[in-house]
PDB file of N, CA and C in Angstrom:
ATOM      1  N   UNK A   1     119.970  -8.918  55.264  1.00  0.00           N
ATOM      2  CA  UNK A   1     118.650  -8.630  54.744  1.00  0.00           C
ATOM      3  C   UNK A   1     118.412  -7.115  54.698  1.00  0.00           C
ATOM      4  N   UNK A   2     118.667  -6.606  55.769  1.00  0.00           N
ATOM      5  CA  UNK A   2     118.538  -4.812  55.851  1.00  0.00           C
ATOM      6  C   UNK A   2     119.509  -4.152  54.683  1.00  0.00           C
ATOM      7  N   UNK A   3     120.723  -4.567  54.350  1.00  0.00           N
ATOM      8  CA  UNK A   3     121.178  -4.063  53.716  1.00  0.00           C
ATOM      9  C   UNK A   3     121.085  -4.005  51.946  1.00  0.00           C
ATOM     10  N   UNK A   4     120.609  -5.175  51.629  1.00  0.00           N
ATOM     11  CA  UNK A   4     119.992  -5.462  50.421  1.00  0.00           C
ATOM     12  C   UNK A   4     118.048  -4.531  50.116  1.00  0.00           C
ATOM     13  N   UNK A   5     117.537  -4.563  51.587  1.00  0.00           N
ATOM     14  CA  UNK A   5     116.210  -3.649  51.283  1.00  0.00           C
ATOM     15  C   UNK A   5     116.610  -2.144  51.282  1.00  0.00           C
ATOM     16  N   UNK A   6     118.270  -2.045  51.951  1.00  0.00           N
ATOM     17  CA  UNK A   6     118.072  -0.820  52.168  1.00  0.00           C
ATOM     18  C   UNK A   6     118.279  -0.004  50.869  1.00  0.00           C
ATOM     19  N   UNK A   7     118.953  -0.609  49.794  1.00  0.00           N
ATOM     20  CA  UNK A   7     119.287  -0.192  48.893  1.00  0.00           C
ATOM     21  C   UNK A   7     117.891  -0.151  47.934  1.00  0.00           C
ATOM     22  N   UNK A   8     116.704  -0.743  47.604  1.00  0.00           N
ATOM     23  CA  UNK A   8     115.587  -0.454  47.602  1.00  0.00           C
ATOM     24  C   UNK A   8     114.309   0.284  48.012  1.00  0.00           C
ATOM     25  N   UNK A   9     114.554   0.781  49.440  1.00  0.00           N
ATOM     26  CA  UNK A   9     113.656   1.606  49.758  1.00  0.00           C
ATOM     27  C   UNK A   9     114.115   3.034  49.859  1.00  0.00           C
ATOM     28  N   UNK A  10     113.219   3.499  49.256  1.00  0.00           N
ATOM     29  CA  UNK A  10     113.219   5.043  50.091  1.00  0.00           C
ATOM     30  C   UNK A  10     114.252   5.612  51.257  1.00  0.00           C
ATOM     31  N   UNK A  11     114.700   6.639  51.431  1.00  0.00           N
ATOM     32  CA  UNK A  11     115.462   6.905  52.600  1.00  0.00           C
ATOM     33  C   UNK A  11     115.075   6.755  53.687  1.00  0.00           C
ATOM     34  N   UNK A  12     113.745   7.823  53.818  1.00  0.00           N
ATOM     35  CA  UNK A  12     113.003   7.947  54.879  1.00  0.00           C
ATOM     36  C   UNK A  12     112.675   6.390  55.684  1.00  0.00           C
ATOM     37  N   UNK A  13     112.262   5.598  54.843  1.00  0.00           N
ATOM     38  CA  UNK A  13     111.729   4.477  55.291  1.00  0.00           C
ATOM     39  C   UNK A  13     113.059   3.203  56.054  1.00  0.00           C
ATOM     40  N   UNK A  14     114.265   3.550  55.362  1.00  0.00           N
ATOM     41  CA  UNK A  14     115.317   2.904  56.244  1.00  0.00           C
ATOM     42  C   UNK A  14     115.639   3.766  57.205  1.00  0.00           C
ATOM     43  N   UNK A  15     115.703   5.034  57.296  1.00  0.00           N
ATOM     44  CA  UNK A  15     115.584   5.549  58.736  1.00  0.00           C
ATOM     45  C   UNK A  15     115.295   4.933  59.955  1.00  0.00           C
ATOM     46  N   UNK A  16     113.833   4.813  59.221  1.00  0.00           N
ATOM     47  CA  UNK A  16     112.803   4.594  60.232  1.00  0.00           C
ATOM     48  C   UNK A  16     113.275   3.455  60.765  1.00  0.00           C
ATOM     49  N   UNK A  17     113.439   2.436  59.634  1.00  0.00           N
ATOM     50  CA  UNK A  17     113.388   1.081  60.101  1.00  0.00           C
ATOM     51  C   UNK A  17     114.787   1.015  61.252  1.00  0.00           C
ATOM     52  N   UNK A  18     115.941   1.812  60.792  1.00  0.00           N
ATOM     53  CA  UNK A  18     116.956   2.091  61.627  1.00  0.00           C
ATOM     54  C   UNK A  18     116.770   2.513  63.373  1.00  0.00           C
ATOM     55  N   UNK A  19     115.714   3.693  62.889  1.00  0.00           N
ATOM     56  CA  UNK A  19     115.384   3.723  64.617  1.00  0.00           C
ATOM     57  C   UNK A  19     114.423   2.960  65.307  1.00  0.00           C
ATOM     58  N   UNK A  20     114.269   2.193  64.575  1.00  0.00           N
ATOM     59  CA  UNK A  20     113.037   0.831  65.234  1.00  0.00           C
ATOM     60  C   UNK A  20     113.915  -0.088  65.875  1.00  0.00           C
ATOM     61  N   UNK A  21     114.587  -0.297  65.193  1.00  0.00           N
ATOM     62  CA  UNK A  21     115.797  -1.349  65.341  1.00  0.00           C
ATOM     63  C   UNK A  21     116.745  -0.710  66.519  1.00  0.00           C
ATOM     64  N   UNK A  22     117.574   0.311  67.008  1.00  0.00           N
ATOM     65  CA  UNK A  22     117.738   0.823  67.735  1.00  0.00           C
ATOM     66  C   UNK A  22     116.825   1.072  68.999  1.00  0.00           C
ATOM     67  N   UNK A  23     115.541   1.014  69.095  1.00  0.00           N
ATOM     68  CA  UNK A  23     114.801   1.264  69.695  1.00  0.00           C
ATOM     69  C   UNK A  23     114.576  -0.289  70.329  1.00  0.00           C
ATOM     70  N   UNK A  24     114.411  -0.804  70.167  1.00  0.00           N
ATOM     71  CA  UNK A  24     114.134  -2.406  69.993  1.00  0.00           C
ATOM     72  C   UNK A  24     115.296  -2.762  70.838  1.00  0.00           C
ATOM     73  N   UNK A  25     116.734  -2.456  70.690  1.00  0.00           N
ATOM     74  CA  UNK A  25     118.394  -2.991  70.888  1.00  0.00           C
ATOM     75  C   UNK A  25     118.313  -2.161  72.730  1.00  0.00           C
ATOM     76  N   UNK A  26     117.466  -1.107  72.618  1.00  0.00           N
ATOM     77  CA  UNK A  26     117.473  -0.515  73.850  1.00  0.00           C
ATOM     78  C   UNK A  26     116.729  -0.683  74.961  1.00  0.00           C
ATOM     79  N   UNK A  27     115.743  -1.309  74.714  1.00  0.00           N
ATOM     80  CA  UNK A  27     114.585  -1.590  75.624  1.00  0.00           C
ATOM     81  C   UNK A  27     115.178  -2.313  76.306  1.00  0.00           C
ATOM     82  N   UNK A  28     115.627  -3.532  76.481  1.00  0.00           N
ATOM     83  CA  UNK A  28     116.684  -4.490  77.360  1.00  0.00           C
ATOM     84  C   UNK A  28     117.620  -3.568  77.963  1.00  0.00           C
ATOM     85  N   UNK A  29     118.284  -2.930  77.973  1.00  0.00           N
ATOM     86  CA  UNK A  29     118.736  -2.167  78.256  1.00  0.00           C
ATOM     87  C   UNK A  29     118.427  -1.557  79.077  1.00  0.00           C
ATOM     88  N   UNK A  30     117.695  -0.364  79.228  1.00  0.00           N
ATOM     89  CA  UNK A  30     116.778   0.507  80.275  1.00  0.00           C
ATOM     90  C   UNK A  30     116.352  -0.630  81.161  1.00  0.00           C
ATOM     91  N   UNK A  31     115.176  -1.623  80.776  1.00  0.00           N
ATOM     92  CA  UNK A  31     114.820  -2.792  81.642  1.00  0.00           C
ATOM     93  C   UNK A  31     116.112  -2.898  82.155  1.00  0.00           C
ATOM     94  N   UNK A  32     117.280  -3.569  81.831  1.00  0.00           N
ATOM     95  CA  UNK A  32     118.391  -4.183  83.104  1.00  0.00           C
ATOM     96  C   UNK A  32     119.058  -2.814  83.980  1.00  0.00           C
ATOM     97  N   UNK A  33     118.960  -2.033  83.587  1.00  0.00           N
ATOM     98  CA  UNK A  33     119.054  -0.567  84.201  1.00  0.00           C
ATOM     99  C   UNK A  33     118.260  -0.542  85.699  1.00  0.00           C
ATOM    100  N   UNK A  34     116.960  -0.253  85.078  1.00  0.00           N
ATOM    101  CA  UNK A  34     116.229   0.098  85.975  1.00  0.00           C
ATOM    102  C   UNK A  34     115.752  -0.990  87.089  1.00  0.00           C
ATOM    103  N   UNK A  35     116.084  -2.599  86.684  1.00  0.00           N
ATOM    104  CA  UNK A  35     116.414  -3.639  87.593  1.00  0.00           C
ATOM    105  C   UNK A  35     117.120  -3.579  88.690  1.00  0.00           C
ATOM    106  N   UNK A  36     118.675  -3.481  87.828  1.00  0.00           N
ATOM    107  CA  UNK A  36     119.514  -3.737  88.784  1.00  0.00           C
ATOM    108  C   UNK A  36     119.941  -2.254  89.794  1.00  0.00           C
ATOM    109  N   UNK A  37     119.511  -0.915  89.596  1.00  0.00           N
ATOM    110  CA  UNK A  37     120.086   0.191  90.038  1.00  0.00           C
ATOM    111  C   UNK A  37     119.919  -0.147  91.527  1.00  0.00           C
ATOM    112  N   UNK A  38     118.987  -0.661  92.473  1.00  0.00           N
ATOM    113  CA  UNK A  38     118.985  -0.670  93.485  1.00  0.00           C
ATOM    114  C   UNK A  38     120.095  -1.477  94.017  1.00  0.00           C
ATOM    115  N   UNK A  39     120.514  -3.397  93.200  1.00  0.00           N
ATOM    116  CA  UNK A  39     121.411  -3.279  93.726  1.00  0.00           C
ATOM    117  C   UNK A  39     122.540  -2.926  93.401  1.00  0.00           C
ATOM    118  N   UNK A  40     123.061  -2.185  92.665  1.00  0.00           N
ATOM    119  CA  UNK A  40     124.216  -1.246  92.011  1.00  0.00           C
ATOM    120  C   UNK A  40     124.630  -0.200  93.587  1.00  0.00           C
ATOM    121  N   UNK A  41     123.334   0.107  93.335  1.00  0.00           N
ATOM    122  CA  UNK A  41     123.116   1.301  94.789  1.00  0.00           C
ATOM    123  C   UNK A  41     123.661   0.804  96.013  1.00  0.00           C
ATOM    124  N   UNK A  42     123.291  -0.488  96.367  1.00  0.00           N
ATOM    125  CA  UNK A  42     123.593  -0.824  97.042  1.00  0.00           C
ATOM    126  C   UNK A  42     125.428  -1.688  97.663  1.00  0.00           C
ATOM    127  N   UNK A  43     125.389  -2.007  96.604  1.00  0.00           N
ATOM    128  CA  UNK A  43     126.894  -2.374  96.099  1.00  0.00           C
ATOM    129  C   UNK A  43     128.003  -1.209  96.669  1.00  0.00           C
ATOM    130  N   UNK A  44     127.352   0.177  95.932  1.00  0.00           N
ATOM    131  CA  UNK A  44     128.213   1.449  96.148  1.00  0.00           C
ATOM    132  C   UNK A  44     128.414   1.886  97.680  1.00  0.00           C
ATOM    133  N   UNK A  45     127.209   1.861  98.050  1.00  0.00           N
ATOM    134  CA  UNK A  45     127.494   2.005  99.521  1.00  0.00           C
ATOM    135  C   UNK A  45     127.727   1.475 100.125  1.00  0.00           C
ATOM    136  N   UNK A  46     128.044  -0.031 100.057  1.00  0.00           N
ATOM    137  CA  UNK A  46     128.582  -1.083 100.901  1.00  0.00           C
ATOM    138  C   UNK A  46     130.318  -1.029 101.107  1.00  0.00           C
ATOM    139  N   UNK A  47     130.838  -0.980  99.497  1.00  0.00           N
ATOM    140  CA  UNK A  47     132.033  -0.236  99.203  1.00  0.00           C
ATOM    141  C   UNK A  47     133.043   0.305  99.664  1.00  0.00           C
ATOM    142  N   UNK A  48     132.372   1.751  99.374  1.00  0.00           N
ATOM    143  CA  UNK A  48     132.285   3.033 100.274  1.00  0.00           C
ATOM    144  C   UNK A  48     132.339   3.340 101.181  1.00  0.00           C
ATOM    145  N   UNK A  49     131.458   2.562 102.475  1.00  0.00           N
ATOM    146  CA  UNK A  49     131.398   2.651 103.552  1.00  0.00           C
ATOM    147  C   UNK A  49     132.984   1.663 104.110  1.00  0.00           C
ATOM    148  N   UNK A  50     133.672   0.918 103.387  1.00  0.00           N
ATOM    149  CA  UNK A  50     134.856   0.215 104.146  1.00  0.00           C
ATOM    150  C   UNK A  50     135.808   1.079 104.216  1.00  0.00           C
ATOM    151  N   UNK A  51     136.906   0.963 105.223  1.00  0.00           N
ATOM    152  CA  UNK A  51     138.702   1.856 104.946  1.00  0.00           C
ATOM    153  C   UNK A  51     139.221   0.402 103.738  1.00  0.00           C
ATOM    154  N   UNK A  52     139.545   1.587 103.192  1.00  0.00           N
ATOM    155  CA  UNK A  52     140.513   1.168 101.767  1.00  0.00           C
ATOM    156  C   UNK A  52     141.768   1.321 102.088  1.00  0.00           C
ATOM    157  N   UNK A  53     142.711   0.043 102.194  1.00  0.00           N
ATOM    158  CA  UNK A  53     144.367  -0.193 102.476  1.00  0.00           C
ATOM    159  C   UNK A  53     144.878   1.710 101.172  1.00  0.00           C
ATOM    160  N   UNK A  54     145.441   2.414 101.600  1.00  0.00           N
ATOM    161  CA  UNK A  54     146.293   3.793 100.492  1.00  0.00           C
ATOM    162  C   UNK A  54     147.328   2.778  99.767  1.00  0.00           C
ATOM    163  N   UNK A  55     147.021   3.512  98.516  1.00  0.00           N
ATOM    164  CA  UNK A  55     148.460   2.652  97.546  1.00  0.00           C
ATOM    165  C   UNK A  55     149.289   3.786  97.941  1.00  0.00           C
ATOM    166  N   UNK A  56     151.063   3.283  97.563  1.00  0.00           N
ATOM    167  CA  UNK A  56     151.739   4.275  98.545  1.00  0.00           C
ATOM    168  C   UNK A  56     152.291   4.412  96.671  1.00  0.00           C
TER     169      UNK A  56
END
């Protein structure tokens, strides 16, 4: 569908619609970000904190 309007509209206006759409694809994104960082965070330092067997 985008690609058939895009060839009809204006530049400016598929831009736009481009960074709407991008904008839109990202919001989920940031949200699962900013969810999960604590336990990410937490993950890392759990990790981290073990002795790791050296590969020889």
């Amino acid at each position: 569908m985008m690609r058939q309007n895009g060839s009809l509209l204006a530049l400016e206006v598929v831009w736009d619609l481009g960074d709407v759409a991008l904008s839109l694809m990202s919001f989920p994104n940031l949200l699962a970000l900013l969810i999960l960082a604590a336990k990410v965070a937490s993950w890392q330092r759990n990790y981290f904190s073990r002795e790791h067997r050296k590969f020889k």
